[in-house]
N, C-alpha and C. Protein backbone atom coordinates (compact mmCIF):
# COMPACT_ATOMS: atom_id res chain seq x y z
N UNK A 1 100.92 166.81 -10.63
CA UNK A 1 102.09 166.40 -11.34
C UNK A 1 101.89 164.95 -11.77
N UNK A 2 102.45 164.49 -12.93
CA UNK A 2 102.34 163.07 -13.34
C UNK A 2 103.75 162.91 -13.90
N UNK A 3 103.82 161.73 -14.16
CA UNK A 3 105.21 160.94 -14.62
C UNK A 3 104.60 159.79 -15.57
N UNK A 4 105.78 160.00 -16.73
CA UNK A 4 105.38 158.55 -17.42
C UNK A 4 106.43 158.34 -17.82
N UNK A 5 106.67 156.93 -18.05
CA UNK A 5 107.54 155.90 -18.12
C UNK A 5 107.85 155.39 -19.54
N UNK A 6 106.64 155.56 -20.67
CA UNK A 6 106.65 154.99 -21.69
C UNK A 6 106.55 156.11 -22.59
N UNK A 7 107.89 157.00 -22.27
CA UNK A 7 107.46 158.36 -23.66
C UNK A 7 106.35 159.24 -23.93
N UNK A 8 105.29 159.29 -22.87
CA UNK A 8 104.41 160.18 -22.74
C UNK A 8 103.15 159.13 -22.89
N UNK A 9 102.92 157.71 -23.81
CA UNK A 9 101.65 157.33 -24.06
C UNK A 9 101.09 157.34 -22.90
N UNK A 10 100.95 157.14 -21.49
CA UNK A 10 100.62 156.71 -20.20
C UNK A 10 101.28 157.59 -19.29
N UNK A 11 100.34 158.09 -18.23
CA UNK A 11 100.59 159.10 -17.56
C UNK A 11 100.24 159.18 -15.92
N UNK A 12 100.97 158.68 -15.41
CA UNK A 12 100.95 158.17 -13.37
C UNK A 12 101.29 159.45 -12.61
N UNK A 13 100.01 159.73 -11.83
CA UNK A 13 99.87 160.72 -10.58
C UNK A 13 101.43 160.68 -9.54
N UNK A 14 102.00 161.20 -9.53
CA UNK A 14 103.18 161.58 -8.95
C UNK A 14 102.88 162.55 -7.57
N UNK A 15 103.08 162.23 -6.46
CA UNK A 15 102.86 163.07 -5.14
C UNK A 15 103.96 164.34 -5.23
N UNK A 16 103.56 165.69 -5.22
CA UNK A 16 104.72 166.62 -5.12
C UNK A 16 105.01 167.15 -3.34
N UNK A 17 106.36 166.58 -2.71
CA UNK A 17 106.28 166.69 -1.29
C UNK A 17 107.13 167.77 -1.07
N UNK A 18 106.61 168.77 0.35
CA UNK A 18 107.71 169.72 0.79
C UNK A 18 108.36 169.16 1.80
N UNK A 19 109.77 169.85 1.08
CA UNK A 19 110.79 170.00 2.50
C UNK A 19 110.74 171.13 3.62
N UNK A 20 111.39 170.20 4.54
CA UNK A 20 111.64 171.09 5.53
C UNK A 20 112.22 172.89 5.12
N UNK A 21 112.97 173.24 3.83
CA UNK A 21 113.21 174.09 3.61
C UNK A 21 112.46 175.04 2.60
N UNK A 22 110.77 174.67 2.65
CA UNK A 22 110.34 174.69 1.68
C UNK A 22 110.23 174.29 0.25
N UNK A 23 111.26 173.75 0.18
CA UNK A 23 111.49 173.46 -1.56
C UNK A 23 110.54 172.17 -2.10
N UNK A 24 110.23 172.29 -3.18
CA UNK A 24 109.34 170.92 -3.37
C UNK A 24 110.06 169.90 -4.12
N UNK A 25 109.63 168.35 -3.74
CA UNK A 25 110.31 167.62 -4.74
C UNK A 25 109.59 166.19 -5.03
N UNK A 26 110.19 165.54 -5.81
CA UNK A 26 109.50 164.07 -6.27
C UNK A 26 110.31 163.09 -5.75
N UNK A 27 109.24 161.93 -4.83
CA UNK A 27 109.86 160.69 -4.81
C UNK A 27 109.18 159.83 -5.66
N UNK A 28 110.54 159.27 -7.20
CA UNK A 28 109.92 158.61 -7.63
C UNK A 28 110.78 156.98 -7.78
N UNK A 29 110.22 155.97 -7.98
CA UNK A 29 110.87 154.51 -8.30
C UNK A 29 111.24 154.48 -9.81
N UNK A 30 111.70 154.39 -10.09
CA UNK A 30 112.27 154.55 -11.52
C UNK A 30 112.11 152.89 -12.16
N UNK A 31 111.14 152.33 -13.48
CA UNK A 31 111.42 151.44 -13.65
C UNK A 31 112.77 150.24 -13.53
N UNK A 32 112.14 148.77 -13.98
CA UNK A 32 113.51 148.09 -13.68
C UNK A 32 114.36 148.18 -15.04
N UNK A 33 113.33 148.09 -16.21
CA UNK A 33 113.98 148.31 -17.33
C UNK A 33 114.48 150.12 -18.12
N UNK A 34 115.77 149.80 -18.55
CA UNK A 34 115.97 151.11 -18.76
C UNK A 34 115.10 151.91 -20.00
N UNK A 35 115.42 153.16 -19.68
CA UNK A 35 113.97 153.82 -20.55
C UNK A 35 114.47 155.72 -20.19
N UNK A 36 113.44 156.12 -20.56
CA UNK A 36 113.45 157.75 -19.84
C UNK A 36 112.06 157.79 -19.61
N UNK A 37 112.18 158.94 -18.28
CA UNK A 37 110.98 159.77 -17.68
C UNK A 37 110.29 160.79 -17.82
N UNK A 38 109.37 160.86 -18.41
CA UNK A 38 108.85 162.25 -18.75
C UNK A 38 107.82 163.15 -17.81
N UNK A 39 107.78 164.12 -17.44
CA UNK A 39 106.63 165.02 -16.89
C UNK A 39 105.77 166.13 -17.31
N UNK A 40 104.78 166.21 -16.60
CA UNK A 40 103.67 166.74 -16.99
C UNK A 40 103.00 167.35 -15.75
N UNK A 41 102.75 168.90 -15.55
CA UNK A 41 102.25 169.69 -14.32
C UNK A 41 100.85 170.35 -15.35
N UNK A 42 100.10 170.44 -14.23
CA UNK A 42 98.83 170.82 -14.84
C UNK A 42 98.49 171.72 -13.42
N UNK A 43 98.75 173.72 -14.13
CA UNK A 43 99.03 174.70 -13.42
C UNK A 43 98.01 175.31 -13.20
N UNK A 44 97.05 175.84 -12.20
CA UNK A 44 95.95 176.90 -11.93
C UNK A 44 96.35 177.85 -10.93
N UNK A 45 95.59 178.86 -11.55
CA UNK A 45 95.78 180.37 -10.46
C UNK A 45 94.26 180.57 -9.92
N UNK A 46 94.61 181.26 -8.88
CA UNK A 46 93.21 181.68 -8.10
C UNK A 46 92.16 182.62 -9.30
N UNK A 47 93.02 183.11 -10.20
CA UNK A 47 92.43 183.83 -11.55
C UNK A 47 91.35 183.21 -12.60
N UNK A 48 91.84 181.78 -12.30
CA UNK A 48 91.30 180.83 -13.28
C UNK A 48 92.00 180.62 -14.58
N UNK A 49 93.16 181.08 -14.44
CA UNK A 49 94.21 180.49 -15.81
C UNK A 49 94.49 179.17 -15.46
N UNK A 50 94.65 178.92 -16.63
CA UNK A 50 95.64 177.32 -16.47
C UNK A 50 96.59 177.16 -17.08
N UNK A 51 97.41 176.21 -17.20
CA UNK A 51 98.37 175.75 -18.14
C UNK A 51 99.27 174.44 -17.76
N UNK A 52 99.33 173.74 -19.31
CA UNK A 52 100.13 172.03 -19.01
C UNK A 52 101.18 172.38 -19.61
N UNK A 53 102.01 171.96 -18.66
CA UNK A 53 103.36 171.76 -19.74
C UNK A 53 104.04 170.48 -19.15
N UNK A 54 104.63 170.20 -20.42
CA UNK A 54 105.34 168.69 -20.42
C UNK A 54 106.71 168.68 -20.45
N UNK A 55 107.36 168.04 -20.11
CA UNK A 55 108.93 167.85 -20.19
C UNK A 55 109.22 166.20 -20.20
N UNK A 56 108.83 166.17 -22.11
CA UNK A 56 109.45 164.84 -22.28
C UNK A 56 111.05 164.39 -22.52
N UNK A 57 111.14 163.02 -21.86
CA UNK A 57 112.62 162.26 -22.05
C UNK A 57 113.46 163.16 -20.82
N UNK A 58 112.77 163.61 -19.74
CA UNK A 58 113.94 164.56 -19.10
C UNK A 58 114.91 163.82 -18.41
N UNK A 59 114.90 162.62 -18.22
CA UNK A 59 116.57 162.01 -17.90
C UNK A 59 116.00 160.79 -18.86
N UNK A 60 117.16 159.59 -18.75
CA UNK A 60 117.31 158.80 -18.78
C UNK A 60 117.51 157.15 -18.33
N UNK A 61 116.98 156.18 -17.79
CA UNK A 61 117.66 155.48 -16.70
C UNK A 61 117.97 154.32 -17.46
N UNK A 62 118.76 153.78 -16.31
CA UNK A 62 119.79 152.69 -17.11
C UNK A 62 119.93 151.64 -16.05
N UNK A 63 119.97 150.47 -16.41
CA UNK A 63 120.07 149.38 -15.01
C UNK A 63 120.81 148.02 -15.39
């Protein structure tokens, strides 16, 4: 998983952690200046498929 900060140009390794209830999630620091966050998972199967998908601008932050 990655995260970027600047609309997709630049792209930071993001740790994906489990919970205790299984579920997975992101701890991330959110810049100081406001902006939006975008993501990017880069998917493999034991098959050998792959697939990226992105989810740009998915929130917003504000400070």
């Amino acid at each position: 998983m990655k995260v970027s900060y600047d609309g997709g140009r630049t792209w930071k390794p993001v740790t994906v952690h489990g919970a205790a209830s299984g579920k997975a999630y992101l701890a991330l620091t959110n810049p100081k200046r406001p902006g939006t966050v975008s993501f990017r998972a880069d998917l493999a199967d034991t098959a050998g498929n792959t697939y990226t998908g992105t989810i740009r601008n998915a929130y917003r932050t504000v400070r």
